[in-house]
C-alpha atoms as a PDB file:
ATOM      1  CA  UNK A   1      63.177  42.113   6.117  1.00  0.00           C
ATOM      2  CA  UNK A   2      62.332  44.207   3.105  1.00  0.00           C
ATOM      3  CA  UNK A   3      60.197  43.313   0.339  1.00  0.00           C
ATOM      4  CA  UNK A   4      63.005  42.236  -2.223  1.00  0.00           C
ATOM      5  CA  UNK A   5      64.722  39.619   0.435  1.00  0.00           C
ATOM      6  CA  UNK A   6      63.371  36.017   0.647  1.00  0.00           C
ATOM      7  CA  UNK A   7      62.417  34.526   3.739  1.00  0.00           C
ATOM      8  CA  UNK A   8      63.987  31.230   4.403  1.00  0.00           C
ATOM      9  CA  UNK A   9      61.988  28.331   6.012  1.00  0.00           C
ATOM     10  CA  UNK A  10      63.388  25.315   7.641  1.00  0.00           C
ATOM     11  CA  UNK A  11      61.927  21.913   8.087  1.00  0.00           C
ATOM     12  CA  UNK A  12      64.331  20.554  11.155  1.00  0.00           C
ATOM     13  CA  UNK A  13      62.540  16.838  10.414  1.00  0.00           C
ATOM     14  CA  UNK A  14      64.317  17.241   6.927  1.00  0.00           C
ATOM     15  CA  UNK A  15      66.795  19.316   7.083  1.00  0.00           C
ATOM     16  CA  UNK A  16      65.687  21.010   4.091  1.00  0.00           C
ATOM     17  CA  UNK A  17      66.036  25.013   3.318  1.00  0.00           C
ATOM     18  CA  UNK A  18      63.274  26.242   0.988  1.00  0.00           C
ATOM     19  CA  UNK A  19      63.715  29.834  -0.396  1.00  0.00           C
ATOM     20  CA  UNK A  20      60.453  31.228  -0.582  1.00  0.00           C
ATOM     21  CA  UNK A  21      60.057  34.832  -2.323  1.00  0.00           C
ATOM     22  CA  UNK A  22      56.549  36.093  -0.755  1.00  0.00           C
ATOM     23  CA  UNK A  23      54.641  37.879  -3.706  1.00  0.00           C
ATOM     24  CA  UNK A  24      52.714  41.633  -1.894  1.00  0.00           C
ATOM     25  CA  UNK A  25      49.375  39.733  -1.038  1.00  0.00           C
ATOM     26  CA  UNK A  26      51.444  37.163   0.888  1.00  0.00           C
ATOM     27  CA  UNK A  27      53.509  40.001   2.498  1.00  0.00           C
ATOM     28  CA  UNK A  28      50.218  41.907   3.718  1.00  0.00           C
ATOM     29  CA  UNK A  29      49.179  38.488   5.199  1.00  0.00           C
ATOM     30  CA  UNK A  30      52.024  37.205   7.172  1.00  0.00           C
ATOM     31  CA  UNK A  31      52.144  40.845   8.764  1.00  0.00           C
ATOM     32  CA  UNK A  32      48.809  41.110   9.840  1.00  0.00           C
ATOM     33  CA  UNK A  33      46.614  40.043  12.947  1.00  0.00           C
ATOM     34  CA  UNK A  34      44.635  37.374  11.097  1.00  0.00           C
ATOM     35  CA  UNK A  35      48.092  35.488  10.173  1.00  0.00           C
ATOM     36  CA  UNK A  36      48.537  36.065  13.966  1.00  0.00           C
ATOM     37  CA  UNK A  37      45.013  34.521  14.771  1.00  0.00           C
ATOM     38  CA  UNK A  38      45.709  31.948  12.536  1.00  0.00           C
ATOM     39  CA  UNK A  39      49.357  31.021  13.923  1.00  0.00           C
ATOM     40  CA  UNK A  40      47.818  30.400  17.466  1.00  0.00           C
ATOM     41  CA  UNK A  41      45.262  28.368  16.128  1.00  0.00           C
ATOM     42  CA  UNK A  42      47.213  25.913  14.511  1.00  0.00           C
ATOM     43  CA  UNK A  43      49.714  25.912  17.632  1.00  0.00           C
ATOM     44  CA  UNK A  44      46.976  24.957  19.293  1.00  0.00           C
ATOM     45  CA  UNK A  45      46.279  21.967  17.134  1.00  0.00           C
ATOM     46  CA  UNK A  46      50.409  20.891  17.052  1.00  0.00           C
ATOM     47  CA  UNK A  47      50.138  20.793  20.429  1.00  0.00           C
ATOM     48  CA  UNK A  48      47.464  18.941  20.862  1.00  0.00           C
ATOM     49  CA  UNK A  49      47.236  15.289  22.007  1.00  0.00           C
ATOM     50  CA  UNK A  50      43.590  14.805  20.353  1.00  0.00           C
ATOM     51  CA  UNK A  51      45.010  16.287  16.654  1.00  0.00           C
ATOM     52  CA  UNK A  52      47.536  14.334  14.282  1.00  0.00           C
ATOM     53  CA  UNK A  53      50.212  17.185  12.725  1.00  0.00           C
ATOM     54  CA  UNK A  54      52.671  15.237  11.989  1.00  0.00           C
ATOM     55  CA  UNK A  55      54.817  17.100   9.152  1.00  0.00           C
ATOM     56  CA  UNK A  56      56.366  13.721   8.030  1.00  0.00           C
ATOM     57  CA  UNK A  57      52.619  13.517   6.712  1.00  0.00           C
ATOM     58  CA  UNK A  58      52.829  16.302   4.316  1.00  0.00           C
ATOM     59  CA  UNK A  59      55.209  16.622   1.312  1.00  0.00           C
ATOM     60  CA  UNK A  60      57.034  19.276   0.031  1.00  0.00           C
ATOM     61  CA  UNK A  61      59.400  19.846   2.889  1.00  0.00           C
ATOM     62  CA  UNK A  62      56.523  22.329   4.914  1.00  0.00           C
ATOM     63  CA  UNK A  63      55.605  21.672   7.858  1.00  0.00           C
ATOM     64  CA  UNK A  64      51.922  21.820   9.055  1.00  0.00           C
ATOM     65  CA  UNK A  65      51.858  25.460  10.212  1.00  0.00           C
ATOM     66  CA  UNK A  66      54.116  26.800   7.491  1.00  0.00           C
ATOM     67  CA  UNK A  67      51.460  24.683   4.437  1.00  0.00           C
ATOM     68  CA  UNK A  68      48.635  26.426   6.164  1.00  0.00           C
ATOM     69  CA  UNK A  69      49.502  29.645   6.723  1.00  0.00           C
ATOM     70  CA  UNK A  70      50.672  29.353   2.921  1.00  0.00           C
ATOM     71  CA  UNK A  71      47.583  28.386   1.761  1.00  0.00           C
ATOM     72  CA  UNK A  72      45.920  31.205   3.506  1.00  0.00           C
ATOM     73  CA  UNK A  73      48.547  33.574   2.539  1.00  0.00           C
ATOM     74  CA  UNK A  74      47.947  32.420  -1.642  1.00  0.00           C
ATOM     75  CA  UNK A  75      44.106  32.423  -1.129  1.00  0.00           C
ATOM     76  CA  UNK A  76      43.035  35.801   0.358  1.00  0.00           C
ATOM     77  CA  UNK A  77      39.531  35.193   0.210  1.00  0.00           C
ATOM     78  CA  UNK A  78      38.934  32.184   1.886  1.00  0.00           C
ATOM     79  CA  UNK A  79      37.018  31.991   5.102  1.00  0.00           C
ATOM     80  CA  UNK A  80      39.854  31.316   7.435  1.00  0.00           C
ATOM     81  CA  UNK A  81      37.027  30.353  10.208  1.00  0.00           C
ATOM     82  CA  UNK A  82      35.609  27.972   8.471  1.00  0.00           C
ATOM     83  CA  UNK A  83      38.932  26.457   7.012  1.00  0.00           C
ATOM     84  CA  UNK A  84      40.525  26.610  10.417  1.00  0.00           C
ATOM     85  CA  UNK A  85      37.245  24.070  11.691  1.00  0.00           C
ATOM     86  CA  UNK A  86      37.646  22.202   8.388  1.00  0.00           C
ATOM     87  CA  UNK A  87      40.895  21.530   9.431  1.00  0.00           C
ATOM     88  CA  UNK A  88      40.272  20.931  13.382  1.00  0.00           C
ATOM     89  CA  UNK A  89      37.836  18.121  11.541  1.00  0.00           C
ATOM     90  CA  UNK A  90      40.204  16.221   9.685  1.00  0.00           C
ATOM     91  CA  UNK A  91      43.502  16.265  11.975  1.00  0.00           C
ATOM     92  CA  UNK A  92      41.228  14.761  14.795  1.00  0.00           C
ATOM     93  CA  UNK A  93      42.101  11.345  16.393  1.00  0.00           C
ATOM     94  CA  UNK A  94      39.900   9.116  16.193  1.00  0.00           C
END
């Protein structure tokens, strides 16, 4: 994919195709290692039993990976650690 073509997600639970132009910060994200780290982490948590991810839970048509990798991808800066935990926190079952 090239820099001028958008990348097209899909939301099968909605059956909903978003066009979503990534601006050069999000590009340098979603090709790096720490969208890679990130990726497995939240795998981890949509696979869990212990974690609700339910994308009917989340508007917008995203799913739960594709919102937080977007976040991360619009907001360089934030400590993806610490978010990632933050996260771990509030998807919990209880």
């Amino acid at each position: 994919m090239n820099q001028n073509e958008n990348q097209v997600a899909e939301d099968p639970a909605e059956k909903v195709v978003i066009a979503v132009q990534h601006t050069p910060t999000q590009r340098k994200f979603y090709n790096s290692e720490r969208c890679e780290t990130a990726r497995e982490a939240l795998q981890e948590l949509i696979d869990s039993t212990g974690h609700t991810t339910d994308s009917a839970y989340y508007n917008g048509g995203l799913g739960f990976m594709d919102r937080h990798l977007h976040y991360l991808s619009t907001h360089p800066q934030v400590n993806m650690d610490g978010y990632l935990s933050n996260l771990r926190l509030m998807t919990k079952v209880r």
